[in-house]
Protein backbone atom coordinates (compact mmCIF):
# COMPACT_ATOMS: atom_id res chain seq x y z
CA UNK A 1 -46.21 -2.72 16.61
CA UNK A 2 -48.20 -0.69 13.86
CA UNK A 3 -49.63 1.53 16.58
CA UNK A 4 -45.13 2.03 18.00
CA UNK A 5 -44.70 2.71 14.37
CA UNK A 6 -47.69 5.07 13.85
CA UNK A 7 -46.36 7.13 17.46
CA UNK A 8 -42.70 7.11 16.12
CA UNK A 9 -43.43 8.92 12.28
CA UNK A 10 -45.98 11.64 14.32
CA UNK A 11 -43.25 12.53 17.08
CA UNK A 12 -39.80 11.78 15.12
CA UNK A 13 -40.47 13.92 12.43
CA UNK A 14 -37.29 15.08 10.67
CA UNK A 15 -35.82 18.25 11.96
CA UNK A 16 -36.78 17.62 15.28
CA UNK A 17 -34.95 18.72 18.34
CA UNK A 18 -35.33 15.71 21.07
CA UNK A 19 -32.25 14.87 23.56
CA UNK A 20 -30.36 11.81 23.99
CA UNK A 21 -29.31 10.54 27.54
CA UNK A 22 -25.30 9.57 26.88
CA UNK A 23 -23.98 6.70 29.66
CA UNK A 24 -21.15 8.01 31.77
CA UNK A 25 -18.39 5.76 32.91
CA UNK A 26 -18.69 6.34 36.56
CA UNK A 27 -22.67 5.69 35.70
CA UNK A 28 -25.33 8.16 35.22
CA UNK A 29 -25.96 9.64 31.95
CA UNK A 30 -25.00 12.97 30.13
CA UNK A 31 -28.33 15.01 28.27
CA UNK A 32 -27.34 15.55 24.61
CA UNK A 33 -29.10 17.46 22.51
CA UNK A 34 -29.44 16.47 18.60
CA UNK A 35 -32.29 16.82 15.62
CA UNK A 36 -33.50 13.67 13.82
CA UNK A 37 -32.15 12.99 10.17
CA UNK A 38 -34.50 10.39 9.24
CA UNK A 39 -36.52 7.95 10.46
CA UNK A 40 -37.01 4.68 8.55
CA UNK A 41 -39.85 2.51 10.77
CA UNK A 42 -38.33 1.78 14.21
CA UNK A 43 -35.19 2.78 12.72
CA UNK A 44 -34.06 6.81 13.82
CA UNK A 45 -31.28 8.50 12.83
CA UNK A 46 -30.08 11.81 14.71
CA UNK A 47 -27.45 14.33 14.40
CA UNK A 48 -25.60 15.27 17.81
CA UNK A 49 -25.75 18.98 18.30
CA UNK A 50 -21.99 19.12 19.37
CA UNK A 51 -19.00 17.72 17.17
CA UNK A 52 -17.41 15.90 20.57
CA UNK A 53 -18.79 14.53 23.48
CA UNK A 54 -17.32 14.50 27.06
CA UNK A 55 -14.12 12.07 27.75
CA UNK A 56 -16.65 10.56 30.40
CA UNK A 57 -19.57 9.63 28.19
CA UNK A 58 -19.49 5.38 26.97
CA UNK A 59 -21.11 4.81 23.93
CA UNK A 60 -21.37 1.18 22.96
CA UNK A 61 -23.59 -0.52 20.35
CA UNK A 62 -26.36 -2.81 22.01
CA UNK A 63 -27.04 0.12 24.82
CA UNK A 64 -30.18 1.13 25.71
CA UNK A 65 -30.72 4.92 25.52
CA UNK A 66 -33.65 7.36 26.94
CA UNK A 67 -34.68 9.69 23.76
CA UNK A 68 -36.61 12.49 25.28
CA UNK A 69 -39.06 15.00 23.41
CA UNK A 70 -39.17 18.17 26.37
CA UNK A 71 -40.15 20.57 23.69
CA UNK A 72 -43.61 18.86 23.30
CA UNK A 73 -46.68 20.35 24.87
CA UNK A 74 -46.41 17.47 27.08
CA UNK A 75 -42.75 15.66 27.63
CA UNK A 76 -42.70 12.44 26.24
CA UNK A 77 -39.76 9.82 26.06
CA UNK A 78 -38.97 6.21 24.71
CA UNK A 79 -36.49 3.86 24.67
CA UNK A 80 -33.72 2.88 21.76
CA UNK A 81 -30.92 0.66 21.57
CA UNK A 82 -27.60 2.23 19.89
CA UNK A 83 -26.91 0.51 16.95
CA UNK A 84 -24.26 2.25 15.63
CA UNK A 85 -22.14 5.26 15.64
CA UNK A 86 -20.57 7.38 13.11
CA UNK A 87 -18.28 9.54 15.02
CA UNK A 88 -17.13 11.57 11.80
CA UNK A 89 -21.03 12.97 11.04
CA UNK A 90 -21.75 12.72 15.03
CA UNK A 91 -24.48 10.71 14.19
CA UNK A 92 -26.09 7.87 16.44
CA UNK A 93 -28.12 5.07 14.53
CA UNK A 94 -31.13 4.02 16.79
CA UNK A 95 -33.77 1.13 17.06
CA UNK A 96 -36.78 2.65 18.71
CA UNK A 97 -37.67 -0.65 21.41
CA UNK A 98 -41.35 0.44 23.32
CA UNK A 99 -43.90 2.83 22.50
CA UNK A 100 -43.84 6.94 23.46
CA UNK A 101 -45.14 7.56 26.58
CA UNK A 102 -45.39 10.82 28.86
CA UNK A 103 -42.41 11.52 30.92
CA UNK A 104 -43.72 11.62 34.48
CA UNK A 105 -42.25 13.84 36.82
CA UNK A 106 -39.44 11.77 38.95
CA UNK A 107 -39.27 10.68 42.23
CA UNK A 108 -36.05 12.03 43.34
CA UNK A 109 -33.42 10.29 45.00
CA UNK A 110 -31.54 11.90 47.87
CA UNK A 111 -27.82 11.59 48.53
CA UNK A 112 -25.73 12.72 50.80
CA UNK A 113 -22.94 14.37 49.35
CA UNK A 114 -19.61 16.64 49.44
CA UNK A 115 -18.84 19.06 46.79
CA UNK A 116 -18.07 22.37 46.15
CA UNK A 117 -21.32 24.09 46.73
CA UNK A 118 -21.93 28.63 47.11
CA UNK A 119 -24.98 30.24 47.94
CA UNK A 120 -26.22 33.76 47.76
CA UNK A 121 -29.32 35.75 48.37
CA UNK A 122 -30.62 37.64 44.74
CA UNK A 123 -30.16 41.39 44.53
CA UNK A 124 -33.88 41.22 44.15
CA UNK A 125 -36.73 39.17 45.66
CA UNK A 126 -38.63 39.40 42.69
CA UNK A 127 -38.81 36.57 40.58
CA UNK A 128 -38.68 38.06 37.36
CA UNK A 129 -35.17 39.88 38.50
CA UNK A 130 -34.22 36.64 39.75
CA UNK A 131 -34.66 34.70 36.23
CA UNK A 132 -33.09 37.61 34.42
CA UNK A 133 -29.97 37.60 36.68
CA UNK A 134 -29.93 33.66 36.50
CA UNK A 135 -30.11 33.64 32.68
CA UNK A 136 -27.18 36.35 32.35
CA UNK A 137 -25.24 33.44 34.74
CA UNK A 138 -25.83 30.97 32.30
CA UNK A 139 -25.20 33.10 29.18
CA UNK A 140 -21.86 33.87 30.55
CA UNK A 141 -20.95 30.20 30.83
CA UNK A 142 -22.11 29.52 27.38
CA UNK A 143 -19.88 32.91 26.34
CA UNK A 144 -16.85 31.21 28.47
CA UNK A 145 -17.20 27.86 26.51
CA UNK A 146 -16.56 29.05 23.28
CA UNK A 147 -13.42 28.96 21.18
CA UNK A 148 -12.56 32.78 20.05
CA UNK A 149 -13.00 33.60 16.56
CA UNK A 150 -9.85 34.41 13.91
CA UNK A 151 -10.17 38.63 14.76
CA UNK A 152 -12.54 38.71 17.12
CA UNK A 153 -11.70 42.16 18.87
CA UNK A 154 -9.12 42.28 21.95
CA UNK A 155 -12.36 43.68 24.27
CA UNK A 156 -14.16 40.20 23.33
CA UNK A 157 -11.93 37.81 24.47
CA UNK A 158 -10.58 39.79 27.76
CA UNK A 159 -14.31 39.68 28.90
CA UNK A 160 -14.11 36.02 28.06
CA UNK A 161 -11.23 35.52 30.02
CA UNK A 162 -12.48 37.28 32.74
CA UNK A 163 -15.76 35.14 33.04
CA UNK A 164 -13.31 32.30 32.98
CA UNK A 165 -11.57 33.24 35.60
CA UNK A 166 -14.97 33.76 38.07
CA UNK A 167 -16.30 30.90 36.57
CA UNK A 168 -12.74 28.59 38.20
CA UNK A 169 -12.63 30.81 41.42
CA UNK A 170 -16.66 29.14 41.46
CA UNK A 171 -14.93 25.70 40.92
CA UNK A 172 -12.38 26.17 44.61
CA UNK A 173 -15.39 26.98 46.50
CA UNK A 174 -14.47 25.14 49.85
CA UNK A 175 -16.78 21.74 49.70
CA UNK A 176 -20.12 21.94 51.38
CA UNK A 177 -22.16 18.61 52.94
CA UNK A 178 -25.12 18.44 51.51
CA UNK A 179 -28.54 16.45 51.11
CA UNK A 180 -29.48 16.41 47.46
CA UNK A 181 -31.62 15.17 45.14
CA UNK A 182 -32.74 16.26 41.28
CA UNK A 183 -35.16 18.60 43.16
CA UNK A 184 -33.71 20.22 45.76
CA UNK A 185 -31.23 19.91 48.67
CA UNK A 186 -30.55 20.43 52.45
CA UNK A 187 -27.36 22.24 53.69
CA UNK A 188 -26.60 23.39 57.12
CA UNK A 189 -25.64 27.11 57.14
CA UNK A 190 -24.76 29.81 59.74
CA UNK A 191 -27.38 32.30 58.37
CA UNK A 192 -31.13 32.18 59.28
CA UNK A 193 -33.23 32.19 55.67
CA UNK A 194 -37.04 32.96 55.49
CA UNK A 195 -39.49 30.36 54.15
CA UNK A 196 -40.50 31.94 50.68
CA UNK A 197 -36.98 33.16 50.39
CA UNK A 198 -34.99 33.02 47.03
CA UNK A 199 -31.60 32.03 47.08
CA UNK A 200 -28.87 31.40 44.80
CA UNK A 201 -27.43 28.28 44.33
CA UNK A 202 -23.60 27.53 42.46
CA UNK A 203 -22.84 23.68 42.52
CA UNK A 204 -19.78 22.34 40.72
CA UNK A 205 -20.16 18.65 39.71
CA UNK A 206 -16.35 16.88 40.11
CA UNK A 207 -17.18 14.47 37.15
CA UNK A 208 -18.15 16.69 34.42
CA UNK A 209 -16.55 19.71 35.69
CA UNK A 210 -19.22 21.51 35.52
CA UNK A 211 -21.12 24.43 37.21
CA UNK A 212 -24.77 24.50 37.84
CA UNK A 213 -26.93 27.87 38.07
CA UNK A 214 -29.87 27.32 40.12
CA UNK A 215 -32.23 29.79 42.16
CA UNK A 216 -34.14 28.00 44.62
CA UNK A 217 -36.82 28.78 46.98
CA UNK A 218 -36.07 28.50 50.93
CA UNK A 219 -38.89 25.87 52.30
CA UNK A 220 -38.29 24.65 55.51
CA UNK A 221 -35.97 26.27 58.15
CA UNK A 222 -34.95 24.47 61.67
CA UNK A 223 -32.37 25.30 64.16
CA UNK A 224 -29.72 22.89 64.80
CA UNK A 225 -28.79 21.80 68.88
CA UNK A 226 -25.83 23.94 68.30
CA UNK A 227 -28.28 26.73 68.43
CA UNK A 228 -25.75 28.38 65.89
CA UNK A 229 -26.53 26.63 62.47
CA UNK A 230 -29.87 26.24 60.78
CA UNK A 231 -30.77 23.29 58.58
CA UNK A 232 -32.51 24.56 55.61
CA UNK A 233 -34.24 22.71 52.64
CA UNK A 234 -34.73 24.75 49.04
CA UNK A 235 -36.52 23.55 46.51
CA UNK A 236 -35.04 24.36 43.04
CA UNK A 237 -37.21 26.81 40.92
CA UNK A 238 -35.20 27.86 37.99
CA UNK A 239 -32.89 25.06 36.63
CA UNK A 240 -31.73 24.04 33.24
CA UNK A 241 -33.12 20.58 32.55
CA UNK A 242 -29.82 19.43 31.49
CA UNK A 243 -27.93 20.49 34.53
CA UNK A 244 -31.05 18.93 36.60
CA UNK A 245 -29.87 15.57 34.59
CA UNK A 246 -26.22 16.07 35.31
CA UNK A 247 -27.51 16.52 39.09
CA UNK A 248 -29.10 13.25 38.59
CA UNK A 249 -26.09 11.12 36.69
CA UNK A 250 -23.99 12.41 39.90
CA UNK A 251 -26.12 11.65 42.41
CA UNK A 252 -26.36 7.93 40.54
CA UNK A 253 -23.00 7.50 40.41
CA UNK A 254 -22.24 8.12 44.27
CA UNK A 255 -25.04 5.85 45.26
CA UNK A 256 -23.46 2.85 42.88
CA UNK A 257 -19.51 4.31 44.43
CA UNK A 258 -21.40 3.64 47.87
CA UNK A 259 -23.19 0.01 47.05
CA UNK A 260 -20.17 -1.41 45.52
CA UNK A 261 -17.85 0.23 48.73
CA UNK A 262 -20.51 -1.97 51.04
CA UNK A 263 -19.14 -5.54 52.74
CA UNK A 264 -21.21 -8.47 51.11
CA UNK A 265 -22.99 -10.19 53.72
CA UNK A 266 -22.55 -14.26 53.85
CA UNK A 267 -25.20 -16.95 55.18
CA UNK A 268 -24.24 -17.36 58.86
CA UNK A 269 -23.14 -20.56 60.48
CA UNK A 270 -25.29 -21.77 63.27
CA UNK A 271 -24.57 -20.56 66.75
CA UNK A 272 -22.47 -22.63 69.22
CA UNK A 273 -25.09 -24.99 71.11
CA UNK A 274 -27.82 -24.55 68.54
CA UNK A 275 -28.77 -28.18 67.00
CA UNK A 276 -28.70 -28.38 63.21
CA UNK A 277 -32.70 -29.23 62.79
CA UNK A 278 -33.17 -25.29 64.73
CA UNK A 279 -30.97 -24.20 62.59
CA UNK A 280 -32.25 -25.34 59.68
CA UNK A 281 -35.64 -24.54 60.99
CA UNK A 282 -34.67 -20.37 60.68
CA UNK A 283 -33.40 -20.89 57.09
CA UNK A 284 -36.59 -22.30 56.30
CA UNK A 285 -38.05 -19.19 58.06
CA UNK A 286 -35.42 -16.78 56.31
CA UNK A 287 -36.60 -18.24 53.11
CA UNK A 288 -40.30 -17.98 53.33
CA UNK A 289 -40.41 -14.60 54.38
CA UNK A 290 -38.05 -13.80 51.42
CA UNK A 291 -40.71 -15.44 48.89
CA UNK A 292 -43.01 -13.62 50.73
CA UNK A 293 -41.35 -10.26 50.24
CA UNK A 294 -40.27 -10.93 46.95
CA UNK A 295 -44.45 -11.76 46.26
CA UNK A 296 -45.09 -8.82 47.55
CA UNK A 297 -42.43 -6.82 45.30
CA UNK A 298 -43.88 -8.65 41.72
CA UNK A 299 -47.58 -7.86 43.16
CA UNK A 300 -46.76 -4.00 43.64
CA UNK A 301 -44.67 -4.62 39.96
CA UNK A 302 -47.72 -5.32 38.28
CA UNK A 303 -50.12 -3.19 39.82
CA UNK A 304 -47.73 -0.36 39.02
CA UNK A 305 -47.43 -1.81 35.16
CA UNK A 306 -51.38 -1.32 35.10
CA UNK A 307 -50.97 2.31 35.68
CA UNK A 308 -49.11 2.74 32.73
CA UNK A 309 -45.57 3.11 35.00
CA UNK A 310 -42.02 1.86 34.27
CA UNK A 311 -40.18 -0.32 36.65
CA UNK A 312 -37.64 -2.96 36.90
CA UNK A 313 -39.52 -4.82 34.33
CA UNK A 314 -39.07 -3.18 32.09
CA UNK A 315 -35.16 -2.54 32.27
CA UNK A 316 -34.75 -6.35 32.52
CA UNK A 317 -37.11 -6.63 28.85
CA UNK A 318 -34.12 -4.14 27.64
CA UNK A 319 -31.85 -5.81 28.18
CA UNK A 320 -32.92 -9.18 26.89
CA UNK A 321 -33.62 -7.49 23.77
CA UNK A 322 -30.16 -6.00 23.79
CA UNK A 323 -29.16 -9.63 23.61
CA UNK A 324 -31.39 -10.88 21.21
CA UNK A 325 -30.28 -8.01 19.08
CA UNK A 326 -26.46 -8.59 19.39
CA UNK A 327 -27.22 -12.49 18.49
CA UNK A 328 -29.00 -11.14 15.37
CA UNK A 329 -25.49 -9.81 14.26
């Protein structure tokens, strides 16, 4: 524990700037961004950067939160239970649970999915032209966001308004089937891309109503049997971090939509003719092979723990200690 506390006073430093994954209600998370107060041991106080947080986000003491430092020469993360929340300072009250460790770059889950989705070759192939024009994007957005100012001049808020209105004709973009993950996504399309190709990508996300900027590179194109479409993979190359994690929370929450849409399966009854000691006999068999797998699964679990990597195990120690914590109360 001295060594946890020793990590937490060199990274937590007040002042800070470190991000704060929020639970949404339909599951995922939301990235907030906030500066640490103090820090008292294990005990971390930070300031949220934003004086409300979306009508989707769930904040509940006992939860256990990712705090992320991206800004490090290396991004690092840890865990924290919320242990309390004062929504008049917008300040969250966290117990640091598990050392820092280096945030590892994720393995992606794909999802098929249906959402309002526009692409667009650059103006410019060059990469620096590409960044420039993807940063104005997001600039705009931010300028679109924010509430006008007593006498801010009449030219000032009709350029807002105008941004505001591209930004919703971006939001009725006709939905688009898609294959996406946190790093990149497969759409079928009528025009033939090059490998190497940049492209730009506008994807709305329904649950936070919100509109991610990405430029992506084209990196494998095939032609369809319809011999009219082409099925083409881009890899994302210049993407906010934050939207990446809103990417993520959605593509979470459709996968849970989907699990808890599936039929439960039951334990069938033996088949007509088929004596209850063979019956029994292939439950034994089920059964085995289950320990087996499940042998197989802790095995993998531990080698993986050696290696320094966070699994399952982990997430169930979190949540005991959530427990133990609430008992403390």
């Amino acid at each position: 524990m001295a060594q946890e506390l020793e990590q937490y006073a060199r990274y937590f430093q007040e002042g800070t700037r470190i991000r704060v994954g929020i639970p949404l209600e339909g599951g995922g998370w939301f990235p907030e961004w906030g500066t640490v107060a103090t820090l008292e041991e294990d005990l971390l106080l930070v300031d949220l950067s934003r004086d409300q947080l979306p009508e989707e986000t769930k904040l509940e003491t006992g939860q256990t939160l990712n705090v992320g430092l991206p800004e490090q020469e290396e991004a690092l993360t840890c865990r924290a239970v919320l242990v309390q929340v004062d929504s008049i300072e917008h300040r969250l009250a966290l117990r640091l649970v598990e050392e820092v460790y280096p945030f590892e770059p994720r393995e992606y889950y794909r999802q098929d999915v249906y959402l309002p989705l526009d692409y667009r070759l650059p103006l410019s192939q060059i990469e620096a032209d590409a960044r420039l024009r993807w940063l104005q994007r997001r600039r705009e957005m931010e300028f679109a966001a924010q509430t006008p100012e007593p006498g801010e001049p009449e030219e000032l808020e009709d350029s807002r308004e105008e941004i505001r209105a591209r930004l919703e004709k971006r939001k009725d973009t006709p939905p688009v089937a898609a294959n996406i993950s946190g790093g990149g996504l497969r759409i079928n399309i009528s025009q033939k891309l090059i490998v190497g190709q940049l492209i730009e990508l506008s994807i709305y996300i329904p649950n936070v109503q919100h509109i991610v900027e990405i430029v992506g590179e084209v990196v494998e194109v095939r032609e369809l049997p319809d011999q009219v479409r082409f099925s083409t993979a881009v890899r994302y190359r210049m993407i906010d971090e934050a939207d990446r994690d809103r990417l993520i929370g959605y593509i979470s929450a459709q996968q849970l939509l989907q699990l808890s849409q599936q039929t439960p399966r039951v334990l069938p009854s033996p088949e007509p003719g088929m004596s209850t000691f063979a019956w029994r006999v292939q439950i034994a068999l089920a059964f085995i092979l289950l320990v087996a797998f499940i042998g197989c699964q802790v095995r993998a679990i531990r080698q993986a723990k050696d290696h320094g990597e966070k699994w399952e195990v982990q997430r169930i120690f979190d949540e005991g200690f959530v427990e133990f914590l609430k008992r403390q109360r």
